[in-house]
Each structure stands twice: as C-alpha cells, then as structure tokens.
PDB file of N, CA and C in Angstrom:
ATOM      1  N   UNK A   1     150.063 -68.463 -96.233  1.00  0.00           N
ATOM      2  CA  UNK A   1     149.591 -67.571 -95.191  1.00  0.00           C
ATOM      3  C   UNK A   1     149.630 -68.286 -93.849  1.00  0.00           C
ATOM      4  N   UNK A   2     149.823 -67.306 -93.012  1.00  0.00           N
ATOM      5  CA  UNK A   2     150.237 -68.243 -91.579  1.00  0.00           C
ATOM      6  C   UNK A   2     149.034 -67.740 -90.675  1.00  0.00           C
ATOM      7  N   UNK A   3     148.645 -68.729 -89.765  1.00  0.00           N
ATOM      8  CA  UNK A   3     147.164 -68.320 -89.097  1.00  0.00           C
ATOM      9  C   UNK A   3     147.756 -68.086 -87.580  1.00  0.00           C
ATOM     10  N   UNK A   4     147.870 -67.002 -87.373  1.00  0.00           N
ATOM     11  CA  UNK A   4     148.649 -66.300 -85.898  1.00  0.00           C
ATOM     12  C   UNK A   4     147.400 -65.277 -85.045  1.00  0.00           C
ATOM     13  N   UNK A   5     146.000 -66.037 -85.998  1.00  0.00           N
ATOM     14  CA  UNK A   5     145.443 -65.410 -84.840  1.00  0.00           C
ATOM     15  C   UNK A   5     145.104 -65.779 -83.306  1.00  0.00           C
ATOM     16  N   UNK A   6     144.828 -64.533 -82.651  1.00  0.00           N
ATOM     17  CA  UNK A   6     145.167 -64.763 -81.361  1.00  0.00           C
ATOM     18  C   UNK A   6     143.385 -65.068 -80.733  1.00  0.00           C
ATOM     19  N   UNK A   7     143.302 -66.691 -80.085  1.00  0.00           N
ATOM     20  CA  UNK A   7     141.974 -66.908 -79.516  1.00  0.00           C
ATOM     21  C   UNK A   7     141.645 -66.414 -78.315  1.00  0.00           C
ATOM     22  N   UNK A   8     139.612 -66.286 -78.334  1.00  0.00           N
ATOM     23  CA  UNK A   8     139.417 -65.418 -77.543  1.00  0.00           C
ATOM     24  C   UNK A   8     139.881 -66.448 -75.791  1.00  0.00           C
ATOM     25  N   UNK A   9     139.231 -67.871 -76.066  1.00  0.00           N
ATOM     26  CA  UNK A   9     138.931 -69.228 -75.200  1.00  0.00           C
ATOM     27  C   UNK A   9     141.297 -68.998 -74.749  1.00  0.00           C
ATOM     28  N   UNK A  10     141.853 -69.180 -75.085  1.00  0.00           N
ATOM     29  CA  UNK A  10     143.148 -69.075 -74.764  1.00  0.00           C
ATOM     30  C   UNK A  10     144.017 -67.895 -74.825  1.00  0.00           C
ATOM     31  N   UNK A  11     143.582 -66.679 -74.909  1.00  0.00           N
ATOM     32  CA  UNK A  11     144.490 -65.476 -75.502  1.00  0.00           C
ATOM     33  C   UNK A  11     145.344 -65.570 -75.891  1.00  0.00           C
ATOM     34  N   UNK A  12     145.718 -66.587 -76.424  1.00  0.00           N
ATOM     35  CA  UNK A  12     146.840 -66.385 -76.957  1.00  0.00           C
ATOM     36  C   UNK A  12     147.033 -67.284 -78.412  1.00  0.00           C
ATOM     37  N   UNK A  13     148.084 -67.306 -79.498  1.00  0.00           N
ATOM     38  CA  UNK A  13     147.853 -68.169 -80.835  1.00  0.00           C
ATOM     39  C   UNK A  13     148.193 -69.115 -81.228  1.00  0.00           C
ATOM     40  N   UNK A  14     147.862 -70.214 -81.780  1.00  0.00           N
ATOM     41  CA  UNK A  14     148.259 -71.245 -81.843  1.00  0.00           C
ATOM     42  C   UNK A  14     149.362 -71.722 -81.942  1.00  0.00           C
ATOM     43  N   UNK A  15     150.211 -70.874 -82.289  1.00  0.00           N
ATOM     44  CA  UNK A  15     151.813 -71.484 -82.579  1.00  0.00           C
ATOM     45  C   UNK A  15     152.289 -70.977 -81.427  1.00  0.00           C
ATOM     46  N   UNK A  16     151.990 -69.908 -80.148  1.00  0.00           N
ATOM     47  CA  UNK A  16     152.283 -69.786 -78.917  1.00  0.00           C
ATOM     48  C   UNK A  16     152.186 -71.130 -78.232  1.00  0.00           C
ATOM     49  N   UNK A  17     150.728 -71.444 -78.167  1.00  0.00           N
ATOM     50  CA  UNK A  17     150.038 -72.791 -77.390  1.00  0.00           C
ATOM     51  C   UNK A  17     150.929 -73.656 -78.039  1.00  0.00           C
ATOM     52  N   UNK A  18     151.337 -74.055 -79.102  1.00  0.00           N
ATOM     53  CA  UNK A  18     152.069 -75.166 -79.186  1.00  0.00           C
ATOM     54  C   UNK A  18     153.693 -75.172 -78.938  1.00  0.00           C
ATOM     55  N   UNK A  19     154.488 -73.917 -78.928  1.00  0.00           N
ATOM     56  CA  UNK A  19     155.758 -73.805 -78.802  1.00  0.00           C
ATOM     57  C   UNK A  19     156.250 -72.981 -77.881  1.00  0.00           C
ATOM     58  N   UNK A  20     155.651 -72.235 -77.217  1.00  0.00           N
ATOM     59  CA  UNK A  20     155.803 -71.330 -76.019  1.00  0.00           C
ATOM     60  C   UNK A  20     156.583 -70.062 -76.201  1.00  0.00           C
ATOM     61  N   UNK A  21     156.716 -69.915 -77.487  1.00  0.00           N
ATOM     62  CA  UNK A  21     157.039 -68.704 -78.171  1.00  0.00           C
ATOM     63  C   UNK A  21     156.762 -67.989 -79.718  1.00  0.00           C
ATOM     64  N   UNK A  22     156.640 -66.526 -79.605  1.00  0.00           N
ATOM     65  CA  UNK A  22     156.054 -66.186 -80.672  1.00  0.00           C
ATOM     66  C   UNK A  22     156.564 -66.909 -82.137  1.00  0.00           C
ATOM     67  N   UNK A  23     155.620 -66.482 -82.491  1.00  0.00           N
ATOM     68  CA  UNK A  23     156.241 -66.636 -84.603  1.00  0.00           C
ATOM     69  C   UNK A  23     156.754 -65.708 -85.472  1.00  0.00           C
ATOM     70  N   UNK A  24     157.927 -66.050 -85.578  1.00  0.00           N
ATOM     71  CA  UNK A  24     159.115 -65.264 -85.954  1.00  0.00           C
ATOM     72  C   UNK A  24     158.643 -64.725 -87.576  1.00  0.00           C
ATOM     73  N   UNK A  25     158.105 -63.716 -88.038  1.00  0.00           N
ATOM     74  CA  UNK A  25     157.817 -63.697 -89.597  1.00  0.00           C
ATOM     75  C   UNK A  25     158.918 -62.470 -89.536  1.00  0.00           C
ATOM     76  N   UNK A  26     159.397 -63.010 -90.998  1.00  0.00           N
ATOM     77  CA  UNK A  26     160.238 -62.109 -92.167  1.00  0.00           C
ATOM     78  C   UNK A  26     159.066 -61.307 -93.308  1.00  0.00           C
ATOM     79  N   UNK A  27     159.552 -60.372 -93.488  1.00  0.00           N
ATOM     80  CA  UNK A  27     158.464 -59.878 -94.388  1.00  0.00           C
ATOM     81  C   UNK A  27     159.377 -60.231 -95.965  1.00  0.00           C
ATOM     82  N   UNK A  28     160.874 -59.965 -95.715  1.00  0.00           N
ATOM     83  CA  UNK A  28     161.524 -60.638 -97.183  1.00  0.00           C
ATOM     84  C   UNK A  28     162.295 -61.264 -96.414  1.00  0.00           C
ATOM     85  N   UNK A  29     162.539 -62.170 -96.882  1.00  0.00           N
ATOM     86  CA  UNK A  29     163.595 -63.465 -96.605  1.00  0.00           C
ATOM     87  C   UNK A  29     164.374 -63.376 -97.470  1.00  0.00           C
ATOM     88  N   UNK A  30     165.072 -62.789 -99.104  1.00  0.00           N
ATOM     89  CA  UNK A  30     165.800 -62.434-100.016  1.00  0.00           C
ATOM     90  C   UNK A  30     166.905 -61.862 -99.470  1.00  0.00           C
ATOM     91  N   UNK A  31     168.100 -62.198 -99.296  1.00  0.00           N
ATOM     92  CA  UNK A  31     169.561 -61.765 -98.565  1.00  0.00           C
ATOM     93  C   UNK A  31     170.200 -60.183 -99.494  1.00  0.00           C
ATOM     94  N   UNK A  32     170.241 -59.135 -98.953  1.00  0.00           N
ATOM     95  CA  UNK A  32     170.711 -57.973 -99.924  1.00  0.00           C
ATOM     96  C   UNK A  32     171.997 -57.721 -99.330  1.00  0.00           C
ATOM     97  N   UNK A  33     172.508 -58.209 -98.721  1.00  0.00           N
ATOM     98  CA  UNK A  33     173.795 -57.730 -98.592  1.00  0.00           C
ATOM     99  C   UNK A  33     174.645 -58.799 -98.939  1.00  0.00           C
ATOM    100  N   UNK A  34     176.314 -58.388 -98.932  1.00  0.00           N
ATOM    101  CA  UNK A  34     177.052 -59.805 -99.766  1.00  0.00           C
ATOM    102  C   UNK A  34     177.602 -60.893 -98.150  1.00  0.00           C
ATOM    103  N   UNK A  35     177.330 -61.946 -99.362  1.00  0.00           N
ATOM    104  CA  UNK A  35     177.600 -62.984 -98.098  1.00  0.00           C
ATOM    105  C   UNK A  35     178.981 -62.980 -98.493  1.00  0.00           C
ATOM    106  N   UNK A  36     179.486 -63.752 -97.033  1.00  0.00           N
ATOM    107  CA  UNK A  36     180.919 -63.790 -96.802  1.00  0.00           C
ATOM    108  C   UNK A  36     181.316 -65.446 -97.905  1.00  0.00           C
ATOM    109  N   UNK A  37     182.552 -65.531 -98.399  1.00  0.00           N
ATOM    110  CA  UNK A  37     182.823 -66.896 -98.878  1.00  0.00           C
ATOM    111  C   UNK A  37     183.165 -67.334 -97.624  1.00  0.00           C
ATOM    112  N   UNK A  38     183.214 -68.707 -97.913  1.00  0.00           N
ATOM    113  CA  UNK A  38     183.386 -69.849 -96.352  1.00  0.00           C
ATOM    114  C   UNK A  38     184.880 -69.450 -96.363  1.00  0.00           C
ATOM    115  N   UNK A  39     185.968 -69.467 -97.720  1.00  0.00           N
ATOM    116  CA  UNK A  39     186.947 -69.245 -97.183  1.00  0.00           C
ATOM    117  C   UNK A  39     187.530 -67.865 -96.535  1.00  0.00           C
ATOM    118  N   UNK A  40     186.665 -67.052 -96.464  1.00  0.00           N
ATOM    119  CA  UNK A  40     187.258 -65.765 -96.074  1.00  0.00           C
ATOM    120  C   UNK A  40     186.409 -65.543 -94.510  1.00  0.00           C
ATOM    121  N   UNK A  41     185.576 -66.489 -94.411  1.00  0.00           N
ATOM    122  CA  UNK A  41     185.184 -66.578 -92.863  1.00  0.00           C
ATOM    123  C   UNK A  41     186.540 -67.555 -92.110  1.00  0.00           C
ATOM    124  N   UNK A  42     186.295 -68.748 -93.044  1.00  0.00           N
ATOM    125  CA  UNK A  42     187.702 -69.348 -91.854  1.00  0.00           C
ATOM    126  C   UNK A  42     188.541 -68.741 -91.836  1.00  0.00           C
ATOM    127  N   UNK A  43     189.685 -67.693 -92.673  1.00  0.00           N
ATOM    128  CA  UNK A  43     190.853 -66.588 -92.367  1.00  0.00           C
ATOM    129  C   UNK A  43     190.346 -65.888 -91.140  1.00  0.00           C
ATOM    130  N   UNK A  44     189.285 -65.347 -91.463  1.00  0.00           N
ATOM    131  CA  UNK A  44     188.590 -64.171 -90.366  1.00  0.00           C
ATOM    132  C   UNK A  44     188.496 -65.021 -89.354  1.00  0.00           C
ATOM    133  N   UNK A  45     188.270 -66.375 -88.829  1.00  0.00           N
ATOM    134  CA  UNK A  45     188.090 -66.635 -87.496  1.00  0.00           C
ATOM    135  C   UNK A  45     189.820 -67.240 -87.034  1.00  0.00           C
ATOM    136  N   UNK A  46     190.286 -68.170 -88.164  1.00  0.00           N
ATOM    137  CA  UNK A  46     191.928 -68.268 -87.811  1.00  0.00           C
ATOM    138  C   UNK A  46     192.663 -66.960 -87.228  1.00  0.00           C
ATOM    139  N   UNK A  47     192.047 -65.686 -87.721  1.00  0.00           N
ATOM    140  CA  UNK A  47     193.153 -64.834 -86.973  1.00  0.00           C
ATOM    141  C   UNK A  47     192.483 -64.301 -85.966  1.00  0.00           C
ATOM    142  N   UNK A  48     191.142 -64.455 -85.447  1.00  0.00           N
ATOM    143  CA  UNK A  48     190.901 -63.949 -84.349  1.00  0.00           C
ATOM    144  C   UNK A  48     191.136 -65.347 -83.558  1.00  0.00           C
ATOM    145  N   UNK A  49     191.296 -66.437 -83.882  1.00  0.00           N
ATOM    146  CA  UNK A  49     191.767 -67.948 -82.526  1.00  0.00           C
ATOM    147  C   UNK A  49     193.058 -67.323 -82.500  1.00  0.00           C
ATOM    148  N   UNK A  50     193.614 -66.987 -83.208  1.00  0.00           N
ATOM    149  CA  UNK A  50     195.282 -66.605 -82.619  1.00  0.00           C
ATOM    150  C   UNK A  50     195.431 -65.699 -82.138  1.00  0.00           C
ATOM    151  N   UNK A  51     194.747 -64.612 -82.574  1.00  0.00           N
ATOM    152  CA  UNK A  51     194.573 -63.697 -81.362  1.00  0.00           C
ATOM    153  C   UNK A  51     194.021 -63.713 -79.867  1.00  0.00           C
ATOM    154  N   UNK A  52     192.959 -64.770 -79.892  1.00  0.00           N
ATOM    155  CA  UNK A  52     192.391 -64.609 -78.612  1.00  0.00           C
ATOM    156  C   UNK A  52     193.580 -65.740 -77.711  1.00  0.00           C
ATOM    157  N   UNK A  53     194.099 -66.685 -78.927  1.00  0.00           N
ATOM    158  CA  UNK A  53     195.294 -67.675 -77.800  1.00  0.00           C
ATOM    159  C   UNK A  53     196.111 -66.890 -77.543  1.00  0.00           C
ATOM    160  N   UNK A  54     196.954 -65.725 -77.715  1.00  0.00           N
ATOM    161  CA  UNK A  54     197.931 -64.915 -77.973  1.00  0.00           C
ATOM    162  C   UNK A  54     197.904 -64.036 -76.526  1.00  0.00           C
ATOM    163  N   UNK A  55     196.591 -63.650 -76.465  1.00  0.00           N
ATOM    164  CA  UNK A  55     195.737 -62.676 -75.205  1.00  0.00           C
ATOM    165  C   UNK A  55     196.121 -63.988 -74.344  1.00  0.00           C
ATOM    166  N   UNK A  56     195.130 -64.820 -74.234  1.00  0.00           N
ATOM    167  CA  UNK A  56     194.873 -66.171 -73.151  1.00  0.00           C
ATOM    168  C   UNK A  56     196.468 -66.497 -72.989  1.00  0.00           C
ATOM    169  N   UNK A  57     197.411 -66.287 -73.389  1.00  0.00           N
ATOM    170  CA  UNK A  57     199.228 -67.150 -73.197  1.00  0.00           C
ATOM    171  C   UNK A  57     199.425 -66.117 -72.497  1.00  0.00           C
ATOM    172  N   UNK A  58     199.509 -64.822 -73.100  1.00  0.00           N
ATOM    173  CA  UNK A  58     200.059 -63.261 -71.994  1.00  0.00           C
ATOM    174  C   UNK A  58     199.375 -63.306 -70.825  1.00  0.00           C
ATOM    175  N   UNK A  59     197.985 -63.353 -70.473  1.00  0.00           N
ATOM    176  CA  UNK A  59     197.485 -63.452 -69.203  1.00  0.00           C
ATOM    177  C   UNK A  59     198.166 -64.384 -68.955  1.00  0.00           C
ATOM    178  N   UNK A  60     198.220 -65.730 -68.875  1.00  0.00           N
ATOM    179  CA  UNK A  60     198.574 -66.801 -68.057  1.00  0.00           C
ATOM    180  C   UNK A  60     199.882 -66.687 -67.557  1.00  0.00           C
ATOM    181  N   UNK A  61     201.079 -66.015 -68.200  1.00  0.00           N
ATOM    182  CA  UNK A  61     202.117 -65.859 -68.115  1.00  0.00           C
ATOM    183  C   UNK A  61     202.268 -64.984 -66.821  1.00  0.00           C
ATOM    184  N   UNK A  62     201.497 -63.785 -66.639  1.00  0.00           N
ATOM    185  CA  UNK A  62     201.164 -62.665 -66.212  1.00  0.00           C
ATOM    186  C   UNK A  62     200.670 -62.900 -64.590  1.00  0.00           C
ATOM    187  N   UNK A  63     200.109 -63.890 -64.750  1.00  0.00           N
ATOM    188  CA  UNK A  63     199.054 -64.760 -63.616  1.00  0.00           C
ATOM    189  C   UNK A  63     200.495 -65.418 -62.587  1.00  0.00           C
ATOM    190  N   UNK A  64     201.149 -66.357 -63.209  1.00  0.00           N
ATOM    191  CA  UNK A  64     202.144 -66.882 -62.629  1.00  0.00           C
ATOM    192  C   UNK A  64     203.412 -66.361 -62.035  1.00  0.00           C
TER     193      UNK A  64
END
C-alpha cells in the first residue's frame, strides 16, 4: 500500500515533497495486449529509417 496522503502542515504528499511530481499508480500492471517480438520491432523501425532517409535524400536534392 502506498501512503499518498495529502498533509494538512504542507498540502501536499509525500512523494510530491520529495520528487516534485505526482505518483504515478497502475491499478493492473498485467500487459493484455500482444507484445511486439524484438525482431519484428527492428524490421518495423529498419523500414521506417529508410524511409525517413529516402524523404531526408529527396528534400536535400530538391533544396539544391
């Protein structure tokens, strides 16, 4: 149990006073949707770097 109450002497709660921002609670932390495999994230970001170099070469070309 997490103690987030808020004092009367500081209005505000202890994990404010010590970090200068609220406390982030999850009510489930249990993941329900499917995670990605690592290898099908690096495909997914390899073809968006070649896409975004692909964009970034046509502008530059475009520029000159």
């Amino acid at each position: 149990m997490v103690n987030n109450k808020i004092y009367l002497a500081t209005k505000v709660s202890l994990f404010i006073a010590n970090y200068s921002r609220n406390l982030r609670m999850v009510a489930d932390i249990r993941r329900k949707e499917k995670v990605e495999k690592i290898t099908e994230f690096a495909k997914r970001m390899k073809k968006f770097q070649e896409k975004a170099s692909a964009v970034l070469k046509k502008t530059q070309k475009e520029i000159e």
